[in-house]
PDB file of N, CA and C in Angstrom:
ATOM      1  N   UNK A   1      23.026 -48.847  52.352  1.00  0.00           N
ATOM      2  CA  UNK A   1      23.668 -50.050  51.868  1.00  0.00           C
ATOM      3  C   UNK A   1      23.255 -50.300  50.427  1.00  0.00           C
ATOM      4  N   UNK A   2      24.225 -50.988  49.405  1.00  0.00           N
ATOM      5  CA  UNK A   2      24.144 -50.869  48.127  1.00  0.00           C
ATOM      6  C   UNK A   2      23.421 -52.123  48.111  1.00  0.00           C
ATOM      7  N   UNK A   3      22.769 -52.343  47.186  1.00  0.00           N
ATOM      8  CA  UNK A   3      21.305 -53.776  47.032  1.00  0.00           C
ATOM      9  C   UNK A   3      22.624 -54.341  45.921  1.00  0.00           C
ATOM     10  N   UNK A   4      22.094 -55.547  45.743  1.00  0.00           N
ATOM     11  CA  UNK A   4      22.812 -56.510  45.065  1.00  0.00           C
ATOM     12  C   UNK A   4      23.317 -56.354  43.976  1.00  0.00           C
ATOM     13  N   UNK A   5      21.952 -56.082  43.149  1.00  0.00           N
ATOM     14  CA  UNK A   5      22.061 -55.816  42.001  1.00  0.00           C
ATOM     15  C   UNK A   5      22.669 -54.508  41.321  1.00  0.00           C
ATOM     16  N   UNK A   6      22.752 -53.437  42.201  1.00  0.00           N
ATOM     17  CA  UNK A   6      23.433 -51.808  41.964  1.00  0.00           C
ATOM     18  C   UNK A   6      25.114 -52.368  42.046  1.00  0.00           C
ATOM     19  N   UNK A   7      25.617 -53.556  43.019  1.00  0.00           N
ATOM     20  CA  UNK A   7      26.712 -53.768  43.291  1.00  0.00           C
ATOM     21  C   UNK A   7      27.375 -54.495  42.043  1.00  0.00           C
ATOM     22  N   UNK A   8      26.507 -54.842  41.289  1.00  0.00           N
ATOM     23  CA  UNK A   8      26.964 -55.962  40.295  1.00  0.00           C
ATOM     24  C   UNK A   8      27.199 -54.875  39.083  1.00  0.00           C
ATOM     25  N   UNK A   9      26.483 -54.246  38.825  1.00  0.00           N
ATOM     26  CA  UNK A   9      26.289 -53.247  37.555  1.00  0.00           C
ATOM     27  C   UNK A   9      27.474 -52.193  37.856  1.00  0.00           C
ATOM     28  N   UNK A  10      27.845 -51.910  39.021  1.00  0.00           N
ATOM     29  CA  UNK A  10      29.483 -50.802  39.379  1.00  0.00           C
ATOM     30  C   UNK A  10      30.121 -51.544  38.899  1.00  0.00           C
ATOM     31  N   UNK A  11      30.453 -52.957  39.312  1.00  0.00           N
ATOM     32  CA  UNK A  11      31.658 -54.315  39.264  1.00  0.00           C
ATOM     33  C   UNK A  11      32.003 -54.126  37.521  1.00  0.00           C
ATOM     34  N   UNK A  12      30.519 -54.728  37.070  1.00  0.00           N
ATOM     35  CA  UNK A  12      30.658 -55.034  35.611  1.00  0.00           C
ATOM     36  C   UNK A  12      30.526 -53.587  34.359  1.00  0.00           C
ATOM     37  N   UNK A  13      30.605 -52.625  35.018  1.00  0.00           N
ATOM     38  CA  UNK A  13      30.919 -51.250  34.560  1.00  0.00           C
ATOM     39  C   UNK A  13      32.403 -50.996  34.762  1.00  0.00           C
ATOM     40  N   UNK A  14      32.929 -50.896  36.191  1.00  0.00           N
ATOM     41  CA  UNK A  14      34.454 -50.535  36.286  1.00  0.00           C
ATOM     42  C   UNK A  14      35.140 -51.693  35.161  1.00  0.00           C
ATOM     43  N   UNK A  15      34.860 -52.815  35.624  1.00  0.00           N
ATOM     44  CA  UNK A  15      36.168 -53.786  35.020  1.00  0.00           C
ATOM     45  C   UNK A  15      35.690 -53.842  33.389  1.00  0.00           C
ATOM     46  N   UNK A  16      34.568 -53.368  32.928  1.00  0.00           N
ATOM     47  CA  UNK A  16      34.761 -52.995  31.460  1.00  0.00           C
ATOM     48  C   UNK A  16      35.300 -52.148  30.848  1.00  0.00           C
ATOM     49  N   UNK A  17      34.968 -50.808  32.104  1.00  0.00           N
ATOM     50  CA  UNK A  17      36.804 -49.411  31.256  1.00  0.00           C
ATOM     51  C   UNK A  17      37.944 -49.889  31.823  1.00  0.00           C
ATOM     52  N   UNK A  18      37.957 -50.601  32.182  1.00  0.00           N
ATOM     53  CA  UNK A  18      39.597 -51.239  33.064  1.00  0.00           C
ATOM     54  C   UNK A  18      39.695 -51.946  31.254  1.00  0.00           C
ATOM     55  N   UNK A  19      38.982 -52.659  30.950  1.00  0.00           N
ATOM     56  CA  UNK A  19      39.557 -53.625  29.806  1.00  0.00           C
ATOM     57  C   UNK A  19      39.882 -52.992  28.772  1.00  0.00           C
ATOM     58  N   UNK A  20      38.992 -52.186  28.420  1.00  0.00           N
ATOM     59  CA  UNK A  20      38.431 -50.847  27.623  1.00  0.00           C
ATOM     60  C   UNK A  20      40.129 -50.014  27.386  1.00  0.00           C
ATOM     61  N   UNK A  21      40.635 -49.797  28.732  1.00  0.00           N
ATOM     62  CA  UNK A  21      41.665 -49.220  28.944  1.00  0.00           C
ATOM     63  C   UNK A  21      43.061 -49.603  28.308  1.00  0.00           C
ATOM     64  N   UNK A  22      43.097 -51.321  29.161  1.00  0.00           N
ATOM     65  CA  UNK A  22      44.167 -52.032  29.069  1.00  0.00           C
ATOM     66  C   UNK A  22      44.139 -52.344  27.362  1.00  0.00           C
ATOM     67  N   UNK A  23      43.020 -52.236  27.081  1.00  0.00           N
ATOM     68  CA  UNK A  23      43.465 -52.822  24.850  1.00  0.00           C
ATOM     69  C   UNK A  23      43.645 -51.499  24.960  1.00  0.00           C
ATOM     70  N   UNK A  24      43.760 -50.153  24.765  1.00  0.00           N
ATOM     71  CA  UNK A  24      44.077 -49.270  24.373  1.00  0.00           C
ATOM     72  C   UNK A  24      45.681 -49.315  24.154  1.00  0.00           C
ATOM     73  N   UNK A  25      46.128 -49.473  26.179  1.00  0.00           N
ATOM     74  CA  UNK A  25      47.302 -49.622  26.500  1.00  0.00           C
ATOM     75  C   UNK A  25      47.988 -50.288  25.157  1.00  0.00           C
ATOM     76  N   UNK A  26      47.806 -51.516  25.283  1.00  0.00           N
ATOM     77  CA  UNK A  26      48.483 -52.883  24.881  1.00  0.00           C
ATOM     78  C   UNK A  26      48.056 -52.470  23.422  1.00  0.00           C
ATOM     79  N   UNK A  27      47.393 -52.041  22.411  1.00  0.00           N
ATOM     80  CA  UNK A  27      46.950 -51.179  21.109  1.00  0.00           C
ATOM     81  C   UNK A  27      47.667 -50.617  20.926  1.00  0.00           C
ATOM     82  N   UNK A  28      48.853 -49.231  22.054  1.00  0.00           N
ATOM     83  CA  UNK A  28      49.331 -48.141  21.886  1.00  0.00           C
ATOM     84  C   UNK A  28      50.800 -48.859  21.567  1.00  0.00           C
ATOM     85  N   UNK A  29      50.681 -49.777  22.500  1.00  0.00           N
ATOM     86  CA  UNK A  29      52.374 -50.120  22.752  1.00  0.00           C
ATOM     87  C   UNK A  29      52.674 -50.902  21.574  1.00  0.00           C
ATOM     88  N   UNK A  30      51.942 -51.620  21.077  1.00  0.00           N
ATOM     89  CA  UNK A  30      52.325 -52.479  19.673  1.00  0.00           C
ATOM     90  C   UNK A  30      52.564 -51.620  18.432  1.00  0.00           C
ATOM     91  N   UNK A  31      51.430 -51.119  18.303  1.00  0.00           N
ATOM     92  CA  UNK A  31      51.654 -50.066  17.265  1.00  0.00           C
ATOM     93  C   UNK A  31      52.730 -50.002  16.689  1.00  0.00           C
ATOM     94  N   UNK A  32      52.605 -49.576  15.389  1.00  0.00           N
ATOM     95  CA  UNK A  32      54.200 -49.166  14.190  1.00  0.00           C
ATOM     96  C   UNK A  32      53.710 -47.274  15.148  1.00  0.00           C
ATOM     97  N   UNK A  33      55.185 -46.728  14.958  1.00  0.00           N
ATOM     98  CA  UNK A  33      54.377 -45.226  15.464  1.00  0.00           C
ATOM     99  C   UNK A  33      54.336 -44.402  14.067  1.00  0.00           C
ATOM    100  N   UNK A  34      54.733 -45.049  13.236  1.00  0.00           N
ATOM    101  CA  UNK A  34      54.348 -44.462  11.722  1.00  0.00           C
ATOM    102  C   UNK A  34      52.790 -44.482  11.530  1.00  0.00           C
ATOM    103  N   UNK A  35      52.281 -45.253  11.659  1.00  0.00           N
ATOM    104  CA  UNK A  35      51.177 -44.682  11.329  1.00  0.00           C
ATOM    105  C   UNK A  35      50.173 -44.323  11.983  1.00  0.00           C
ATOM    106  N   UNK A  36      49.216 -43.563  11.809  1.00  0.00           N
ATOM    107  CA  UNK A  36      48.193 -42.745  12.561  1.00  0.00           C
ATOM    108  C   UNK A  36      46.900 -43.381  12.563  1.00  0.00           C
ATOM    109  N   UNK A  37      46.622 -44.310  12.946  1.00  0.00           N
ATOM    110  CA  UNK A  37      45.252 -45.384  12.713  1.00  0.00           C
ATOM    111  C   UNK A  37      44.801 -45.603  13.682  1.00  0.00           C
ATOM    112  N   UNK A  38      44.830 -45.322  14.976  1.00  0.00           N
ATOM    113  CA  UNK A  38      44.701 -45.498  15.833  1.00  0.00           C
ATOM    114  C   UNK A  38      43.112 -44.615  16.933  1.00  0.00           C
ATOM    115  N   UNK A  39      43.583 -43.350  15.761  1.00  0.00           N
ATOM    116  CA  UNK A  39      42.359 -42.557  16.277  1.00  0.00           C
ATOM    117  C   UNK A  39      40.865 -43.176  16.486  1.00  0.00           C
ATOM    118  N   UNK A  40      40.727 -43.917  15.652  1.00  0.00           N
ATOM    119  CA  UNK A  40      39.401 -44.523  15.372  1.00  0.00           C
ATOM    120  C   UNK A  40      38.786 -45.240  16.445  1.00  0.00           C
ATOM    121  N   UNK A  41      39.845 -46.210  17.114  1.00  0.00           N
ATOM    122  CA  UNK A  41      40.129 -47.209  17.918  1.00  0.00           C
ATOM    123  C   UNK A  41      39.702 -46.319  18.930  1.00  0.00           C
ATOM    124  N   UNK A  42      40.579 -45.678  19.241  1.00  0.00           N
ATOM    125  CA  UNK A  42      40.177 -44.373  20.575  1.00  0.00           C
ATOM    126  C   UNK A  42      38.688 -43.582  20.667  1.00  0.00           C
ATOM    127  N   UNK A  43      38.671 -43.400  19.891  1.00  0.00           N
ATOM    128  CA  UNK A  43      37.155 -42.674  19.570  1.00  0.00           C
ATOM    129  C   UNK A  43      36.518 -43.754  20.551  1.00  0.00           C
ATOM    130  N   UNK A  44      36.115 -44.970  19.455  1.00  0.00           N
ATOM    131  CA  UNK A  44      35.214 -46.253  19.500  1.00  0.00           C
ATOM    132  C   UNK A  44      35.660 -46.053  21.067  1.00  0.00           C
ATOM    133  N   UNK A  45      36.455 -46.666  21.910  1.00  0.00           N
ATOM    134  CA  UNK A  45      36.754 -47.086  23.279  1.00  0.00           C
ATOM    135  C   UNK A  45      36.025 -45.737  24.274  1.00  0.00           C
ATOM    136  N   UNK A  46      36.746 -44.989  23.625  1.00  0.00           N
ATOM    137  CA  UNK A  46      36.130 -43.704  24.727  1.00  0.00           C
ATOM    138  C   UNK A  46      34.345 -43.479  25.021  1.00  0.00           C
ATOM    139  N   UNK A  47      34.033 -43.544  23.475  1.00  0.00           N
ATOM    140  CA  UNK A  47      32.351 -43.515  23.609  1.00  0.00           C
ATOM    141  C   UNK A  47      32.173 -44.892  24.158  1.00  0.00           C
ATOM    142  N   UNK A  48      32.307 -45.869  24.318  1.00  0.00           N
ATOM    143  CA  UNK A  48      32.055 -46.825  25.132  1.00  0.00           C
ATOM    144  C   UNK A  48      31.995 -47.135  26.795  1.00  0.00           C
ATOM    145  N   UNK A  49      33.635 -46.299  26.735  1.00  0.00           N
ATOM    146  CA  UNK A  49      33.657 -45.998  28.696  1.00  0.00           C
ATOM    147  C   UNK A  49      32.928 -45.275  28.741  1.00  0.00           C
ATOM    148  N   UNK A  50      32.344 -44.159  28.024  1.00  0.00           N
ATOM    149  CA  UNK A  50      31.488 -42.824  28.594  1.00  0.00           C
ATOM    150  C   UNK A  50      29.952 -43.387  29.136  1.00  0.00           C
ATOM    151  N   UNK A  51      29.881 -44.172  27.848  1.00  0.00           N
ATOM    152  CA  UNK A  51      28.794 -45.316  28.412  1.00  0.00           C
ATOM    153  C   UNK A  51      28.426 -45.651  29.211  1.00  0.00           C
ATOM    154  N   UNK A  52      29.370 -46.694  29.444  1.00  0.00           N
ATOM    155  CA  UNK A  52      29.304 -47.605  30.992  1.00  0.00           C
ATOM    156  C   UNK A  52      29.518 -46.409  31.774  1.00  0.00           C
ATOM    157  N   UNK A  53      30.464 -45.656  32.098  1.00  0.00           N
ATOM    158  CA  UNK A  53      30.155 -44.708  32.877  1.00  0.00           C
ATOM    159  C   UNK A  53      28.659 -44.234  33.229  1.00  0.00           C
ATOM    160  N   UNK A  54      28.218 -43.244  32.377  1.00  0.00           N
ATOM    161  CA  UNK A  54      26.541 -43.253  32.412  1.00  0.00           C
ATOM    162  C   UNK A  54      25.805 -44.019  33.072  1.00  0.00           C
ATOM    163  N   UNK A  55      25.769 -45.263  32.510  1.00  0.00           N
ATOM    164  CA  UNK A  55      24.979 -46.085  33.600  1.00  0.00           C
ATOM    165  C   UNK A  55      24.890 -46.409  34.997  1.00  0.00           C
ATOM    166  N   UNK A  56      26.716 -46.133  35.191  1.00  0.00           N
ATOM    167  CA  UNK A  56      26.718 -46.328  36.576  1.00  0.00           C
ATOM    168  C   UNK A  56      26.273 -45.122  37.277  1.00  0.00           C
ATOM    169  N   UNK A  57      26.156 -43.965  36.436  1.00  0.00           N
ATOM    170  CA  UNK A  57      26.328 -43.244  37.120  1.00  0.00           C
ATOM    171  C   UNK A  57      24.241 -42.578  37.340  1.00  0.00           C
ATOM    172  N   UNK A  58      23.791 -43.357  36.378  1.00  0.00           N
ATOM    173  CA  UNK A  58      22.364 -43.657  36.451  1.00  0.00           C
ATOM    174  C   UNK A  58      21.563 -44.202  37.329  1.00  0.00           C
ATOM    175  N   UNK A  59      22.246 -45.450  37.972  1.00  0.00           N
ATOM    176  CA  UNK A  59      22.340 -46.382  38.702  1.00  0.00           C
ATOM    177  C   UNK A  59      22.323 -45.489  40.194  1.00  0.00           C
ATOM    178  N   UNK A  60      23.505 -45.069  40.613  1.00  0.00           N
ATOM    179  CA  UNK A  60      24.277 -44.370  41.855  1.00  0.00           C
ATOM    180  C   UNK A  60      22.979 -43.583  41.569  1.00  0.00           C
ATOM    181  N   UNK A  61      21.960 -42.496  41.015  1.00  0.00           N
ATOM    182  CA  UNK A  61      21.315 -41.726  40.660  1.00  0.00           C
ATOM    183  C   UNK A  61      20.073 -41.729  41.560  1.00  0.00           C
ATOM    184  N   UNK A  62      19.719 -43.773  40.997  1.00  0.00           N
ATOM    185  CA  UNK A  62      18.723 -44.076  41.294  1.00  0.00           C
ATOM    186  C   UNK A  62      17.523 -43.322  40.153  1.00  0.00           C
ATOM    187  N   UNK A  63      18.171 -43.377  38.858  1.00  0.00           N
ATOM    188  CA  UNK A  63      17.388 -43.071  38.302  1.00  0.00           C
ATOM    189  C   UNK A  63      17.272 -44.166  36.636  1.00  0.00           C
ATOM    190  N   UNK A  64      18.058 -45.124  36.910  1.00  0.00           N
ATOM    191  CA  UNK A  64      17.741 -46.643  36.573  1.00  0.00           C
ATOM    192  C   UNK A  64      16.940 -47.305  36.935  1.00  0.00           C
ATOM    193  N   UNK A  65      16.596 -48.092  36.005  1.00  0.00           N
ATOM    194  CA  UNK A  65      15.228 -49.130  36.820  1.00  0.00           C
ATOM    195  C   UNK A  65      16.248 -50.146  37.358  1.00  0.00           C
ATOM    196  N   UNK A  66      16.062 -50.062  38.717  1.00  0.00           N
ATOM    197  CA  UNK A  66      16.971 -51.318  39.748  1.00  0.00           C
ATOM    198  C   UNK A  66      16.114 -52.049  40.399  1.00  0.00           C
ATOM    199  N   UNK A  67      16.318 -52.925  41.669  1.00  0.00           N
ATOM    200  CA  UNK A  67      15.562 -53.500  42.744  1.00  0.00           C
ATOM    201  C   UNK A  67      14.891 -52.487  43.292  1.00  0.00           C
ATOM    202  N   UNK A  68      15.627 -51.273  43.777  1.00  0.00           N
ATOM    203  CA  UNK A  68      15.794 -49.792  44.899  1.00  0.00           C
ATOM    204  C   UNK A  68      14.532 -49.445  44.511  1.00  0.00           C
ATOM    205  N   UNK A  69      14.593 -48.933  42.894  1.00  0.00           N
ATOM    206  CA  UNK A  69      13.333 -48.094  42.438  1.00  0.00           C
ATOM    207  C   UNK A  69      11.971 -49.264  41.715  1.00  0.00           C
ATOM    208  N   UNK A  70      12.238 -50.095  41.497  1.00  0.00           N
ATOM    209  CA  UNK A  70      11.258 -51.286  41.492  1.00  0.00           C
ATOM    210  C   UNK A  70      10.524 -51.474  43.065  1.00  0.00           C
ATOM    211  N   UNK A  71      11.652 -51.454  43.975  1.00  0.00           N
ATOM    212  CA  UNK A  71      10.493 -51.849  45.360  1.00  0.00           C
ATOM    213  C   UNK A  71      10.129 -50.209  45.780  1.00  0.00           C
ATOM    214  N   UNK A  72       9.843 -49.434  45.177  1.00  0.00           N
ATOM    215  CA  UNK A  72       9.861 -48.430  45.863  1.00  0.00           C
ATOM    216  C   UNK A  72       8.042 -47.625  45.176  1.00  0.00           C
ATOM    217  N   UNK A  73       7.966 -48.402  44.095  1.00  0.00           N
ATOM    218  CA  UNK A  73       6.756 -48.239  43.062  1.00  0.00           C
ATOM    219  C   UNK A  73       5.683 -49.089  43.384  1.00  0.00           C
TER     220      UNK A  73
END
């Protein structure tokens, strides 16, 4: 069973590349398609989900400092 705090850090990881995502979306669709400016934007977002990714995936690891590995020391 997932402890509280591992449950909160998935939550507030997914729905940050969900947001992460949706300005991309809503970034892509406005856009003039003349110009090419956009790369930057993408970069920035991607190293960010990769991020939060990481952590969660640090977390799931158990190789984050959580409750799990705090009561376990």
């Amino acid at each position: 069973m997932k402890h509280d705090s591992e449950g909160k850090i998935y939550l507030t990881c997914g729905l940050d590349i969900l947001a992460m995502l949706i300005i991309l979306l809503v970034k892509m669709l406005i856009q003039d398609h003349s110009q090419l400016t956009t790369g930057s934007l993408v970069f920035r977002m991607e190293t960010i989900m990769l991020v939060l990714f990481g952590i969660a995936w640090l977390v799931k690891g158990k190789a984050a400092i959580t409750e799990f590995v705090l009561n376990k020391l």
